[in-house]
Protein backbone atom coordinates (compact mmCIF):
# COMPACT_ATOMS: atom_id res chain seq x y z
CA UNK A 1 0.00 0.00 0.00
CA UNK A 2 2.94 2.77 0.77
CA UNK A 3 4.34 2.32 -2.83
CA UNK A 4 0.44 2.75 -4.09
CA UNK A 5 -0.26 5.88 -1.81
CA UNK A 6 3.28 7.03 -2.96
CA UNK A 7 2.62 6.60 -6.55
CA UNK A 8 -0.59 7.88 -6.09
CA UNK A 9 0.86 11.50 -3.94
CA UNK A 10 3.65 11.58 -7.28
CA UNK A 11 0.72 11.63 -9.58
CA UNK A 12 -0.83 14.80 -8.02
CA UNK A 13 2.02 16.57 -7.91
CA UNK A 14 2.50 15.79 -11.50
CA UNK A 15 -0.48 17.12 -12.34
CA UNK A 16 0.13 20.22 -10.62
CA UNK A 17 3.71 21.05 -12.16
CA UNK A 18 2.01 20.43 -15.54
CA UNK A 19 -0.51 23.16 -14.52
CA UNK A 20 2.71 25.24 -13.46
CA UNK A 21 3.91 24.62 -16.52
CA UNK A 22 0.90 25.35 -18.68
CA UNK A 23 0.61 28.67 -16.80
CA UNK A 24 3.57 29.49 -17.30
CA UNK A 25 3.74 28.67 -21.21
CA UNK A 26 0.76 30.72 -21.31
CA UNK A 27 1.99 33.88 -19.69
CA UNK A 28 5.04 34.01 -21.74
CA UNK A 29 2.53 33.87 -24.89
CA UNK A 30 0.48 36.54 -23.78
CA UNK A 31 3.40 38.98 -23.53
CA UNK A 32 4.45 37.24 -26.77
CA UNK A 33 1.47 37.82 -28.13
CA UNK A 34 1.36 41.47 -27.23
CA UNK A 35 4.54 41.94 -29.31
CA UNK A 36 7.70 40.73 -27.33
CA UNK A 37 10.06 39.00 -30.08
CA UNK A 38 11.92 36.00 -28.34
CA UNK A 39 10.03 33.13 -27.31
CA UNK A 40 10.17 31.32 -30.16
CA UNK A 41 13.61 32.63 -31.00
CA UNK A 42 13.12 33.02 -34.65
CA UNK A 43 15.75 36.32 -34.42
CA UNK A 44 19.43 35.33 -33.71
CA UNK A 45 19.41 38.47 -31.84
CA UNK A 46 21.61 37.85 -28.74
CA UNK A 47 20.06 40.32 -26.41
CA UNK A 48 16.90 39.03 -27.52
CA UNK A 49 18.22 35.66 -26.74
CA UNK A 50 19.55 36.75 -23.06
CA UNK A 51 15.96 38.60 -22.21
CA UNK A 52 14.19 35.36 -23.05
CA UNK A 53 16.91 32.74 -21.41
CA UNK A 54 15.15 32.77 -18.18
CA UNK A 55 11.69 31.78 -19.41
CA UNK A 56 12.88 29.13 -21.30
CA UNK A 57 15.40 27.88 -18.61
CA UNK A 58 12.36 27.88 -16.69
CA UNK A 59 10.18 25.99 -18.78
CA UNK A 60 12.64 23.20 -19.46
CA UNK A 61 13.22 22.66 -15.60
CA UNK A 62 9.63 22.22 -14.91
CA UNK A 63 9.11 20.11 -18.12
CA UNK A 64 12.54 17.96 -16.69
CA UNK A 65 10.72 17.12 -13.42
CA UNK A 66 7.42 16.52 -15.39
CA UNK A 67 9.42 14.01 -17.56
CA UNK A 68 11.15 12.36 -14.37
CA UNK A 69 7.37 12.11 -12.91
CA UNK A 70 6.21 11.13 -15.90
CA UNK A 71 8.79 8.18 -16.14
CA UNK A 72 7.81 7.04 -12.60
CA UNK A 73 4.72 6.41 -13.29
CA UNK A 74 5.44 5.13 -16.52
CA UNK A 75 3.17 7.45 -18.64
CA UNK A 76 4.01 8.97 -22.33
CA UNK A 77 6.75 11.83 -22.46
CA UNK A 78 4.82 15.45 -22.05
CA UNK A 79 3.78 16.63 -25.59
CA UNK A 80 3.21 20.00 -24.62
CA UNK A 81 7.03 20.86 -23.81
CA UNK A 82 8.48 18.88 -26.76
CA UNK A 83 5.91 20.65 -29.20
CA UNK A 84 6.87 24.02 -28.05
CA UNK A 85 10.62 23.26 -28.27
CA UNK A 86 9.94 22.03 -31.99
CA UNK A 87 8.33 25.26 -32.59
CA UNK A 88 11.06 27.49 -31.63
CA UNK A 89 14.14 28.22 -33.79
CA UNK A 90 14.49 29.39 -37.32
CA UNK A 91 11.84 29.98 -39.15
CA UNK A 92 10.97 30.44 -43.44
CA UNK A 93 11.33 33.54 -44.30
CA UNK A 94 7.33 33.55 -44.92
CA UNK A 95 6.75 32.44 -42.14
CA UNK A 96 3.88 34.23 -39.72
CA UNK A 97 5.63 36.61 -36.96
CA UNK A 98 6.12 35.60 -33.42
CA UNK A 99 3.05 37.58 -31.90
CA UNK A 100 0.56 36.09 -34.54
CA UNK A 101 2.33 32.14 -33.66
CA UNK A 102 2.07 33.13 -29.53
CA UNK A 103 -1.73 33.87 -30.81
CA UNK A 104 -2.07 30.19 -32.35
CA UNK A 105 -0.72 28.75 -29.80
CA UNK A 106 -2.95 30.51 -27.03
CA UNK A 107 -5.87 29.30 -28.94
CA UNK A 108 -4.72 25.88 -28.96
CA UNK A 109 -4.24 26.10 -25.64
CA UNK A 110 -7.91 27.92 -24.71
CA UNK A 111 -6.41 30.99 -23.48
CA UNK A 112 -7.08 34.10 -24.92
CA UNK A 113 -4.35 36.57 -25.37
C-alpha cells in the first residue's frame, strides 16, 4: 500500500507542475502575443536571446521534473514541452511573426491573449 499511496501523492504533484507549466507557457505567450520577439527565438538576436533565457530555462526545468514524474509512473513523455521546443528556432522567411504564432498557440491552448 505505501508504494500505491506514494505513486498515487507523485501523480498529483504531477499534475500540478504540468498546470505550473501550462501557466507558465501561457503567460510568456500573452506577452508574446502582445509583441515581445523572443520566445520562439526566430531572431538570432543575442540580447533578444539573453531577455528570453530565463523563461525558457524555466520551462525546461519544470518540463525535466514533469518528464522524471512522468517516467515514474510510466506514462508517455509530455507533448506540450516537446511541441513548443519544436516550434522554436528558425523559421521560413514567410513564415507568420512571433506575436501572430504566440496567438495560435494561445488558442490551442484555450487561453485568450
Amino acid at each position: 500500500m505505501a508504494k500505491a499511496d506514494r505513486l498515487e501523492r507523485l501523480d498529483v504533484r504531477r499534475i500540478e507542475v504540468e498546470a505550473e507549466y501550462r501557466d507558465a507557457l501561457i503567460a510568456a505567450l500573452r506577452i508574446t502575443a502582445a509583441g515581445r520577439w523572443g520566445l520562439f527565438d526566430h531572431q538570432k538576436d543575442k540580447a533578444t536571446r539573453a531577455r528570453t533565457a530565463p523563461v525558457i530555462a524555466a520551462l525546461e526545468e519544470l518540463a525535466d521534473e514533469i518528464e522524471g514524474m512522468r517516467d515514474t509512473l510510466g506514462l508517455e513523455p509530455f507533448a506540450l514541452h516537446a511541441q513548443f521546443m519544436a516550434a522554436r528556432g528558425p523559421a521560413a522567411p514567410d513564415a507568420v511573426g512571433e506575436p501572430k504564432q504566440a496567438k495560435v498557440w494561445l488558442d490551442r491552448l484555450g487561453a485568450d491573449a
